[in-house]
Protein backbone atom coordinates (compact mmCIF):
# COMPACT_ATOMS: atom_id res chain seq x y z
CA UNK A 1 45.74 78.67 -245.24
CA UNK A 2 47.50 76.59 -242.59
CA UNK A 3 48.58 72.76 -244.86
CA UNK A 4 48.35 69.79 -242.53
CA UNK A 5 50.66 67.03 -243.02
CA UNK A 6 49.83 63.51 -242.94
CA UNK A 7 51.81 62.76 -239.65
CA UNK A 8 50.29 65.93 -238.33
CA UNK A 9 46.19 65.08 -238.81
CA UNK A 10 47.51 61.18 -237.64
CA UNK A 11 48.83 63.15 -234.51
CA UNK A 12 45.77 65.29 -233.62
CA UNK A 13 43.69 62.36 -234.45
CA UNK A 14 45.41 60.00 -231.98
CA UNK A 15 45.24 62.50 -229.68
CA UNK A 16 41.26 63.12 -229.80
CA UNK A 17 40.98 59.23 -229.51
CA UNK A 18 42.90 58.82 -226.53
CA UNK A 19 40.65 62.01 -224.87
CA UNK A 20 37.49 60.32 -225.68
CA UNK A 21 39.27 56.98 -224.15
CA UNK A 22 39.83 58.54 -220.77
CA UNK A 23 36.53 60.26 -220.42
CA UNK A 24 34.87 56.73 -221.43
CA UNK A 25 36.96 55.28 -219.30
CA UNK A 26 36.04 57.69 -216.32
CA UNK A 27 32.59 58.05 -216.84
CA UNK A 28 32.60 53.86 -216.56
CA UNK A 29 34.26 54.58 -213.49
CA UNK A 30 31.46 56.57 -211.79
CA UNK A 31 29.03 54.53 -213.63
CA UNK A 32 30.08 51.00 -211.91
CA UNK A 33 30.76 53.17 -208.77
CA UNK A 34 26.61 54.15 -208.64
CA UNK A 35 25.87 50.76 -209.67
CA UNK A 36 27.91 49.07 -206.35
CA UNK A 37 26.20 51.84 -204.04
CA UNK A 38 22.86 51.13 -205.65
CA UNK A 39 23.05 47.61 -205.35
CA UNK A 40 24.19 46.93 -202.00
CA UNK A 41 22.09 44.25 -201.14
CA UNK A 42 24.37 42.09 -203.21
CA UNK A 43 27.74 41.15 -203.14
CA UNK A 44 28.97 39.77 -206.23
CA UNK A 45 28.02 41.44 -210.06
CA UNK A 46 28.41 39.31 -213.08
CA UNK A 47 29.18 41.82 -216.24
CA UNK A 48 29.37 40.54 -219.50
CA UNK A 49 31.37 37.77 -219.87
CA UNK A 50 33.47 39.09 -222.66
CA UNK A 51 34.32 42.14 -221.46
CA UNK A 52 37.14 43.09 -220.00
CA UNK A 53 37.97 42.21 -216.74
CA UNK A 54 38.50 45.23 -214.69
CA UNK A 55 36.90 48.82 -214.67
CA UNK A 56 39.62 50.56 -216.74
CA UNK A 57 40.30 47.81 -219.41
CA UNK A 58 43.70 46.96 -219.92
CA UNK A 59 43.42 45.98 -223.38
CA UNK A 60 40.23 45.14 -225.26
CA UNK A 61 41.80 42.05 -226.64
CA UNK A 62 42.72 40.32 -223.55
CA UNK A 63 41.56 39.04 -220.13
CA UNK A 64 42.55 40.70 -217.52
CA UNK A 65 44.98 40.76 -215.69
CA UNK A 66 46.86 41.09 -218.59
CA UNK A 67 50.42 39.11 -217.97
CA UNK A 68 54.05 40.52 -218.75
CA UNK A 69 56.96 38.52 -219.29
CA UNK A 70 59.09 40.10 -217.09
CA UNK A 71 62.37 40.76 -219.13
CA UNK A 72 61.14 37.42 -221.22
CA UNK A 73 60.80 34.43 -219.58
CA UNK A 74 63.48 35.45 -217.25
CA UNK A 75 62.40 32.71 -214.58
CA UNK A 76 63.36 30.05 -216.68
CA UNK A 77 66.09 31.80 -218.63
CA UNK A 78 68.95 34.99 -218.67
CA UNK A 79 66.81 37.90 -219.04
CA UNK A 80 65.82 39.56 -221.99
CA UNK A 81 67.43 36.99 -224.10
CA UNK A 82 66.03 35.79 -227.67
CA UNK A 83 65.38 32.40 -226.04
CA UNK A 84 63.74 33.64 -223.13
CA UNK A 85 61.60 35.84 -225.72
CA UNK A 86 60.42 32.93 -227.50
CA UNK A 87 59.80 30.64 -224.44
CA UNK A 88 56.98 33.72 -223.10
CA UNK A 89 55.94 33.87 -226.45
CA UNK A 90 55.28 30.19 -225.78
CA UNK A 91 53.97 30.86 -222.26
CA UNK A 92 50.97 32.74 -224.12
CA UNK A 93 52.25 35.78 -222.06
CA UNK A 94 50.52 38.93 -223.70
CA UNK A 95 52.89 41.33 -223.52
CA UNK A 96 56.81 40.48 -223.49
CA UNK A 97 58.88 43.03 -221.59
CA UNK A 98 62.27 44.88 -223.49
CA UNK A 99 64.38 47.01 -221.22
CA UNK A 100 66.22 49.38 -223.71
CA UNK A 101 69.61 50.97 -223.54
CA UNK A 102 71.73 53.02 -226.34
CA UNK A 103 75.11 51.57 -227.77
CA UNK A 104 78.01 54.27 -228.44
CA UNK A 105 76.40 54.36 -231.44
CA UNK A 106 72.74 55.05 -230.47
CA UNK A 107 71.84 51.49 -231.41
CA UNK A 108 68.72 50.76 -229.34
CA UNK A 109 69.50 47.75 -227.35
CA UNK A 110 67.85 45.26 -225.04
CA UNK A 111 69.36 45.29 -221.78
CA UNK A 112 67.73 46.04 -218.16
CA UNK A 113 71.30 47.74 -216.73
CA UNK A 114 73.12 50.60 -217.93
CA UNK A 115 75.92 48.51 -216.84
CA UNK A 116 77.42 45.68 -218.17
CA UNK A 117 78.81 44.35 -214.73
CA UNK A 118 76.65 41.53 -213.51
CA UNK A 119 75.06 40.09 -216.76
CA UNK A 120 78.52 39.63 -218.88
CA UNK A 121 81.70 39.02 -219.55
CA UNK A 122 82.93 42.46 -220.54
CA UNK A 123 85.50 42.53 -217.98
CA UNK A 124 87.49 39.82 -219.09
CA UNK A 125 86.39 40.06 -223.07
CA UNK A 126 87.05 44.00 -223.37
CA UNK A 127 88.62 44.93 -220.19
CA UNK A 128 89.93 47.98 -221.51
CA UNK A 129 86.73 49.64 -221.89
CA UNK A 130 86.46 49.88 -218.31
CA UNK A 131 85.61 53.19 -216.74
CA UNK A 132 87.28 55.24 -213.98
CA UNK A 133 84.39 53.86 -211.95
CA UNK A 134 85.66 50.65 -212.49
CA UNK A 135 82.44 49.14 -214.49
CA UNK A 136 81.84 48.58 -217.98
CA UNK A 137 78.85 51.05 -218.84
CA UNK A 138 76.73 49.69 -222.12
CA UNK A 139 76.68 53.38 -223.88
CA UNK A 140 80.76 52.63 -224.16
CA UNK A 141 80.11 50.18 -226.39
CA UNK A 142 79.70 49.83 -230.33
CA UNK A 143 76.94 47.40 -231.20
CA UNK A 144 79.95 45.07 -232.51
CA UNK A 145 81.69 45.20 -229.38
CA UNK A 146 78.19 44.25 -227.68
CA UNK A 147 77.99 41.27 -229.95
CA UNK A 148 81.33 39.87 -228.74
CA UNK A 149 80.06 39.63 -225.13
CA UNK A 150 77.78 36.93 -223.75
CA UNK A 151 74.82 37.05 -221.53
CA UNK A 152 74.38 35.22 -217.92
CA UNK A 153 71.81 35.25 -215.11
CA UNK A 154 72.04 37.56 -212.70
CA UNK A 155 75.90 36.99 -210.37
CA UNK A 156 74.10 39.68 -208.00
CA UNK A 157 73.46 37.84 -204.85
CA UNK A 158 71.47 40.27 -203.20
CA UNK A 159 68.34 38.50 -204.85
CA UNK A 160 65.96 36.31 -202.60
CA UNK A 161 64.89 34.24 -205.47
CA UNK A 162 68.80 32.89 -206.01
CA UNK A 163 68.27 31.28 -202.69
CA UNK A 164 65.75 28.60 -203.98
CA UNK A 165 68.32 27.36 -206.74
CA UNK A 166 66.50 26.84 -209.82
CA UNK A 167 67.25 29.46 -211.70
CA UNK A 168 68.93 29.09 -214.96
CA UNK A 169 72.95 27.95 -214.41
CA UNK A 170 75.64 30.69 -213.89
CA UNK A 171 78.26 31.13 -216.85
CA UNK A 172 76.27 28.82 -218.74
CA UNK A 173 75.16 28.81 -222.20
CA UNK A 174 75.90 31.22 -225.48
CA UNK A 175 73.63 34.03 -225.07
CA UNK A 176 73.77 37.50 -226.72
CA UNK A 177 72.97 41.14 -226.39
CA UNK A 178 70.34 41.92 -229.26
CA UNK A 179 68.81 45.08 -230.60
CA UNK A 180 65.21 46.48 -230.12
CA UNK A 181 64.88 45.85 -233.98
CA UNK A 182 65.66 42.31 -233.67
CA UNK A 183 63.47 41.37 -230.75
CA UNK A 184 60.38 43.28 -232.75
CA UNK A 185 61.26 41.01 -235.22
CA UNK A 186 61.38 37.96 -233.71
CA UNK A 187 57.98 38.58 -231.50
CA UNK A 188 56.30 39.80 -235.21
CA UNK A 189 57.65 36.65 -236.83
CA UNK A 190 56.31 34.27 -233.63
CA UNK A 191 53.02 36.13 -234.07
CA UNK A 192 52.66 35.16 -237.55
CA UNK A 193 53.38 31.55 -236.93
CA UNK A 194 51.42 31.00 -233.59
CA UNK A 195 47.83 31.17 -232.92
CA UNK A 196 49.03 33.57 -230.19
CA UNK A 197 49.80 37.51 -230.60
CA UNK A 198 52.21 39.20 -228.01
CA UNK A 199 52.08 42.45 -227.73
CA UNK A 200 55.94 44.36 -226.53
CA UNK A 201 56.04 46.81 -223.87
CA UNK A 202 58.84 48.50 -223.88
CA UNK A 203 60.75 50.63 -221.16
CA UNK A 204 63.56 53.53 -222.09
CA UNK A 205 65.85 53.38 -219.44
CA UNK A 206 68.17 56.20 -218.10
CA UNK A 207 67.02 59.18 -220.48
CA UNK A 208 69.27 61.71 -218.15
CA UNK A 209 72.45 59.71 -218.65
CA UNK A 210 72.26 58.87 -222.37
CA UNK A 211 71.71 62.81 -222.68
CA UNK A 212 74.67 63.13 -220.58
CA UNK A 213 76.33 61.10 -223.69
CA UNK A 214 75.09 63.25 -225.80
CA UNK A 215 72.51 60.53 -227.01
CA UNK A 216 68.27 60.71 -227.15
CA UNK A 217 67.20 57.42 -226.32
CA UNK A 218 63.49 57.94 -226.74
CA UNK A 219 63.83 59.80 -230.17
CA UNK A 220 65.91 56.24 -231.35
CA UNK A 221 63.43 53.87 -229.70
CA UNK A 222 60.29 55.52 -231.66
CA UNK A 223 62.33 55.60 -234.86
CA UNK A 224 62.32 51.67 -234.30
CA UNK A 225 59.12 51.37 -233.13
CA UNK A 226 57.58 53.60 -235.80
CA UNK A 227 59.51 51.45 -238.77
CA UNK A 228 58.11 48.31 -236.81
CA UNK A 229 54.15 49.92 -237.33
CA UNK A 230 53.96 51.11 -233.61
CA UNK A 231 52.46 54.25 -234.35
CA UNK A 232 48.43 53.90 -233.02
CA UNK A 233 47.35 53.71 -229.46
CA UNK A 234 45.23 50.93 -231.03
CA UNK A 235 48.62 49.17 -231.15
CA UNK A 236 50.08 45.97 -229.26
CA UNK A 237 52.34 48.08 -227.46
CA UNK A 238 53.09 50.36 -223.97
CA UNK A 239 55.84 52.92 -223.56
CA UNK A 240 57.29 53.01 -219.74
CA UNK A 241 59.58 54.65 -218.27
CA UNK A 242 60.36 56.15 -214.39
CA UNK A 243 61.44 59.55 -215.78
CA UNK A 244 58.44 62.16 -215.52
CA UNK A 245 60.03 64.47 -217.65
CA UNK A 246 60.82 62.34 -220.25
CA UNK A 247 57.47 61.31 -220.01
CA UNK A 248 56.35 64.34 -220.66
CA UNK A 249 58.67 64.93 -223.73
CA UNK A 250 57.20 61.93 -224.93
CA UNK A 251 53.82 63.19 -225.47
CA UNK A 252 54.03 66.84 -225.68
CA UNK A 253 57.82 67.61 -227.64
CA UNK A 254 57.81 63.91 -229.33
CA UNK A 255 53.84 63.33 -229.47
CA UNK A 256 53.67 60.34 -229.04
CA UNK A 257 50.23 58.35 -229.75
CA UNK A 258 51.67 55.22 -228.02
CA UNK A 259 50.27 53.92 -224.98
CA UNK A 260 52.24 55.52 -221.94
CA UNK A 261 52.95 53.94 -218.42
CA UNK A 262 54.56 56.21 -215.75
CA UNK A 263 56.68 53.59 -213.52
CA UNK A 264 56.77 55.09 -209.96
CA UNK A 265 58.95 53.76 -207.12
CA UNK A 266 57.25 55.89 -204.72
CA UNK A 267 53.29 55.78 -204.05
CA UNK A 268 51.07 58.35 -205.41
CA UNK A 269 48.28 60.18 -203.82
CA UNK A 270 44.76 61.55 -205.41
CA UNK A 271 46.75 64.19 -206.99
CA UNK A 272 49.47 62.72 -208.23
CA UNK A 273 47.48 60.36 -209.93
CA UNK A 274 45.40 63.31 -211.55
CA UNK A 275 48.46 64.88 -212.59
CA UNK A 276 49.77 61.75 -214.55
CA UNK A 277 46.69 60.81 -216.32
CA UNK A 278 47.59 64.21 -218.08
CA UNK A 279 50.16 62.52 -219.51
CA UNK A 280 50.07 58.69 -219.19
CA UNK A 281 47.88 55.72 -219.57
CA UNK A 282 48.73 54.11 -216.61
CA UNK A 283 51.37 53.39 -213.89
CA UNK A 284 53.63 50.65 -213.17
CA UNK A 285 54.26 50.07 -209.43
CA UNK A 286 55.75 47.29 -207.32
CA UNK A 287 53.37 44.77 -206.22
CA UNK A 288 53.78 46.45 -201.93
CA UNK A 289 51.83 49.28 -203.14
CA UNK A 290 48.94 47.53 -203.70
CA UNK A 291 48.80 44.61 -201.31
CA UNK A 292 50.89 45.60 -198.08
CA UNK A 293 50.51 42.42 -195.95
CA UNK A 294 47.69 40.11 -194.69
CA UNK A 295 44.63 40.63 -191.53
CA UNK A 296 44.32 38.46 -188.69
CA UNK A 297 41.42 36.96 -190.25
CA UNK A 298 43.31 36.19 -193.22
CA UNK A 299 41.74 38.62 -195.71
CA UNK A 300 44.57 40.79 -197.64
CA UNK A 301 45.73 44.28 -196.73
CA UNK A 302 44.75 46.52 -199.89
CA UNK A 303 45.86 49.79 -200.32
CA UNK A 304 43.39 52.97 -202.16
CA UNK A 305 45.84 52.78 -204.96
CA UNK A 306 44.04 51.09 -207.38
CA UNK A 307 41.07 52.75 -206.70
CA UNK A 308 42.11 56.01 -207.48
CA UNK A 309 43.99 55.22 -210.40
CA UNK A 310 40.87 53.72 -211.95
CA UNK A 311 39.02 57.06 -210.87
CA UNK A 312 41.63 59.13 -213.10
CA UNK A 313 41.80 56.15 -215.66
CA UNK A 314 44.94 54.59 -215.44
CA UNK A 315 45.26 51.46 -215.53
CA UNK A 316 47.51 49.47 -212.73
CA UNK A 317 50.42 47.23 -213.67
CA UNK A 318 52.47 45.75 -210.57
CA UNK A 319 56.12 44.52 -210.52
CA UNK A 320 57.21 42.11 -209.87
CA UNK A 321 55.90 38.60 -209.42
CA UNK A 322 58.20 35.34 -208.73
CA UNK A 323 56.95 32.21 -207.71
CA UNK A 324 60.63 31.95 -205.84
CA UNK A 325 60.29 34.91 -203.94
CA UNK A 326 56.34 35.08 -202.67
CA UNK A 327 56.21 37.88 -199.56
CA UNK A 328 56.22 35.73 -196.42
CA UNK A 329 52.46 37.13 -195.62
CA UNK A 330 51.40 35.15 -199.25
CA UNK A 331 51.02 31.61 -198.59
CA UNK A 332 50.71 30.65 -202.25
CA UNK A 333 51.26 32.25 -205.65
CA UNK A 334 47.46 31.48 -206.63
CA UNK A 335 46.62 32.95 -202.96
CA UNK A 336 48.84 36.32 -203.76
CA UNK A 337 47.50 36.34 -207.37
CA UNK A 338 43.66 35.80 -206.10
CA UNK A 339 44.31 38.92 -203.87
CA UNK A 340 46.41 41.27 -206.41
CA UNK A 341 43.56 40.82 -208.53
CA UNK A 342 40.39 40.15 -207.31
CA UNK A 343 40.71 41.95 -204.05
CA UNK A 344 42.67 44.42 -205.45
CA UNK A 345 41.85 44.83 -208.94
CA UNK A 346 45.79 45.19 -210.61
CA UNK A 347 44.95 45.10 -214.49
CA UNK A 348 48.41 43.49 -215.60
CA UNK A 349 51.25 41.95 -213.61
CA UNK A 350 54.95 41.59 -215.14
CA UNK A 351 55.75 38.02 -214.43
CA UNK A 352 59.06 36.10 -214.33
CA UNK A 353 57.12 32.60 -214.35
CA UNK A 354 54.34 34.00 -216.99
CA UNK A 355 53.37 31.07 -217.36
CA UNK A 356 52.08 30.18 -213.86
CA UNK A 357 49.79 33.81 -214.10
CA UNK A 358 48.49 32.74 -216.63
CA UNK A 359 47.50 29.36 -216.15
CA UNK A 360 46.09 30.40 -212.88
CA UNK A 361 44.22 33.37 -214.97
CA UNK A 362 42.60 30.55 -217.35
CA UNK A 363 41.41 28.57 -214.40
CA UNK A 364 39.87 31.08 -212.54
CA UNK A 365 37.96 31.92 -215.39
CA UNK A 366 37.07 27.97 -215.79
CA UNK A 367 35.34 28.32 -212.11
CA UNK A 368 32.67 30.41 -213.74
CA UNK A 369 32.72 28.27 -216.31
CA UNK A 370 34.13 30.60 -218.75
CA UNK A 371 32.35 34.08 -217.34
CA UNK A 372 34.38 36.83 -216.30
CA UNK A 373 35.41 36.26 -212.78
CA UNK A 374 37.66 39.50 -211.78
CA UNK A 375 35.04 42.34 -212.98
CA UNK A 376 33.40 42.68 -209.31
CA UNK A 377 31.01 45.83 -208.62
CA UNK A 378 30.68 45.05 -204.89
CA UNK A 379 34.06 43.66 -202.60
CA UNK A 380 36.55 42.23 -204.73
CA UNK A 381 37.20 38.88 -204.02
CA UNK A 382 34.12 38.05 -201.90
CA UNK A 383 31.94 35.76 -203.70
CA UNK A 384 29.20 35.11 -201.87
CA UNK A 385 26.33 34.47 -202.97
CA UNK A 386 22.98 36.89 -201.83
C-alpha cells in the first residue's frame, strides 16, 4: 500500500483546486461571452456589485484592477527599499512587488538587478569585488558585505521619467539592501497593525545565472516563502518570473501550489497562451501589448491580448505605469487607466505612484455609486445607456 505524506495529499489537493479554478474560470468565460452575443441590444451589463471586476477574477478579495507597488513605492522612494515598502503599504496598494536575487551565500535578497552598478555604492565601498567585467554582480556578495552598501535611485539616465525631476534625490539618504525574510516580515507585521492587508508578489530573477553559480534561487525563495505560510493558492501571494523553464520547474519538479505569473517581453498568440495556462495563472506584460496607441476619433487602440488570455484563464497584469512617463498618445493617467481597464480589461497593473491607481480605482467605483464599474459584458468602456 502506497503511504501518502502530509505535504504530498496538500500537493495533489492544491493541485485539484487550481484545475477546478481554471475550468470555472473558463466556463465563466464562454458563459459572459453568450451572454454579450445574446444581449446585443444593450451596451452596458451591471453584474453584481461585489464581484469581482473582470471575467477572470484577479483575486476574490479585491477590486479589480488589482494595483502593484511596483518595486514598493518606488515613485516616491529608491526601489524596493523598507521605506518604500511601508509607504505602498500606506498607499493601500494590494500587492507590494519584491524582485529577488541570491547572495554568495544563497541568502534570498530584494534587489531588481543582478548587478550592483547603478543602485549602490559597491564600487567605492568594496571595490575589490569587482569582476573582470568591470561591475559588481550581487551573487559576489555575502549578505554582510550587502549590508555595508547603501541604496540610491536609479543613476541610469536612460529613463524618461528622470526627465520630470521629482524623483527621490540622488546619493541621498541611508538606505539598505534587505532580505526576502525581512520584507515578509515587515508587510506581515503592517498587516497586523493596519486595517489594510497587502498581499507580496514576488519575482525570481535570473534562474540561469544563479545556476551558473552553482545556486537554486527558486528552491531558496519557497523555503522562505513556505516558513512565511505561503504554501496555498488561497494565499496573498503570486510567483513571476520571465524564465519558461523555470516556470515549469516550479510546478512540475518543485510543485508549487502558489499562484504563477509567466512575465513575457514578447506578445503571445492563441497558442501560446494555451500553452502557459498549463502551467501559470497568468501573464505579466508591458502595458504596449495591450493598448498600442490611440484612433482618430479618440477611442484607444486595444490589442486581442486580453481577450484571449481570459479565454485560457489567465489573468492580465501590465507593467509598468508612471504618472512621469504617460505614452505621448495618453493624455492623462486617469485617461490611460480608463482605457487599460475598462476598454481593455487588464486585471492588475504594477504601479510606481500606487497610490494614484488606486485612488482613481475608488472613484470610478464612486460614479456608480459604489457598483462595479469595470465588469462590462458588451464594449468595454462604452457606457451608454440603451
Amino acid at each position: 500500500m502506497t503511504t501518502f505524506t502530509h505535504q504530498a495529499f496538500q500537493n495533489l489537493w492544491s493541485m485539484a483546486l487550481r484545475r477546478t479554478y481554471k475550468l470555472t474560470m473558463r466556463l465563466a468565460f464562454f458563459v459572459c461571452l453568450l451572454s454579450d452575443r445574446m444581449l446585443a441590444g444593450m451596451t452596458m451589463i451591471q453584474i453584481n456589485d461585489d464581484a469581482p471586476a473582470v471575467i477572470v477574477a484577479s483575486d476574490q478579495t479585491q477590486s479589480a484592477p488589482i494595483v502593484i507597488a511596483h518595486r514598493g513605492a518606488s515613485g516616491y522612494l529608491p526601489e524596493h527599499t523598507t521605506e518604500g515598502v511601508v509607504l505602498a503599504h500606506a498607499m493601500l496598494a494590494d500587492y507590494i512587488e519584491q524582485d529577488v536575487v541570491l547572495s554568495k551565500d544563497g541568502i534570498p535578497v530584494v534587489f531588481h538587478d543582478l548587478i550592483l552598478d547603478d543602485l549602490t555604492d559597491a564600487a567605492s565601498v568594496l571595490p575589490d569585488l569587482r569582476r573582470a567585467d568591470g561591475r559588481w554582480h550581487v551573487m559576489d556578495f555575502t549578505l554582510a558585505e550587502l549590508r555595508t552598501l547603501t541604496v540610491t535611485e536609479r543613476r541610469s539616465p536612460s529613463r524618461p521619467w528622470k526627465d520630470k525631476g521629482n524623483r527621490f534625490p540622488l546619493e541621498s539618504g541611508r538606505f539598505r539592501i534587505s532580505t526576502l525574510a525581512e520584507h515578509l516580515q515587515l508587510i506581515h507585521g503592517l498587516n497586523r497593525t493596519r486595517p489594510h492587508q497587502a498581499g507580496v508578489y514576488v519575482e525570481l530573477k535570473g534562474p540561469a545565472e544563479h545556476r551558473a553559480a552553482s545556486l537554486d534561487i527558486s528552491k531558496a525563495v519557497l523555503e522562505v516563502l513556505t516558513q512565511h505560510g505561503y504554501d496555498s493558492p488561497d494565499d496573498h501571494i503570486y510567483l513571476q518570473c520571465f524564465d519558461e523553464a523555470e516556470v515549469l520547474r516550479l510546478r512540475t519538479e518543485l510543485k508549487t501550489p502558489l499562484r504563477i505569473i509567466q512575465l513575457l517581453s514578447q506578445p503571445a498568440d492563441a497558442a501560446k497562451l494555451k500553452t502557459i495556462a498549463e502551467v501559470a495563472d497568468g501573464i505579466g506584460v508591458p502595458l504596449s501589448h495591450v493598448v498600442t496607441g490611440k484612433n482618430a476619433d479618440s477611442t484607444p487602440q486595444v490589442t486581442e491580448l486580453v481577450r484571449n488570455a481570459h479565454a485560457n484563464a489567465l489573468q492580465v497584469h501590465v507593467w509598468t505605469f508612471r504618472t512621469d512617463a504617460l505614452p505621448g498618445f495618453a493624455g492623462t493617467a486617469a485617461e490611460y487607466l480608463e482605457w487599460l481597464v475598462v476598454a481593455a480589461g487588464v486585471d492588475g497593473i504594477f504601479a510606481d505612484q500606487p497610490d494614484v491607481v488606486v485612488d482613481w480605482r475608488t472613484a470610478r467605483r464612486q460614479q456608480v455609486n459604489g457598483g462595479n464599474s469595470f465588469r462590462l459584458l458588451k464594449e468595454r468602456g462604452q457606457e451608454k445607456s440603451q
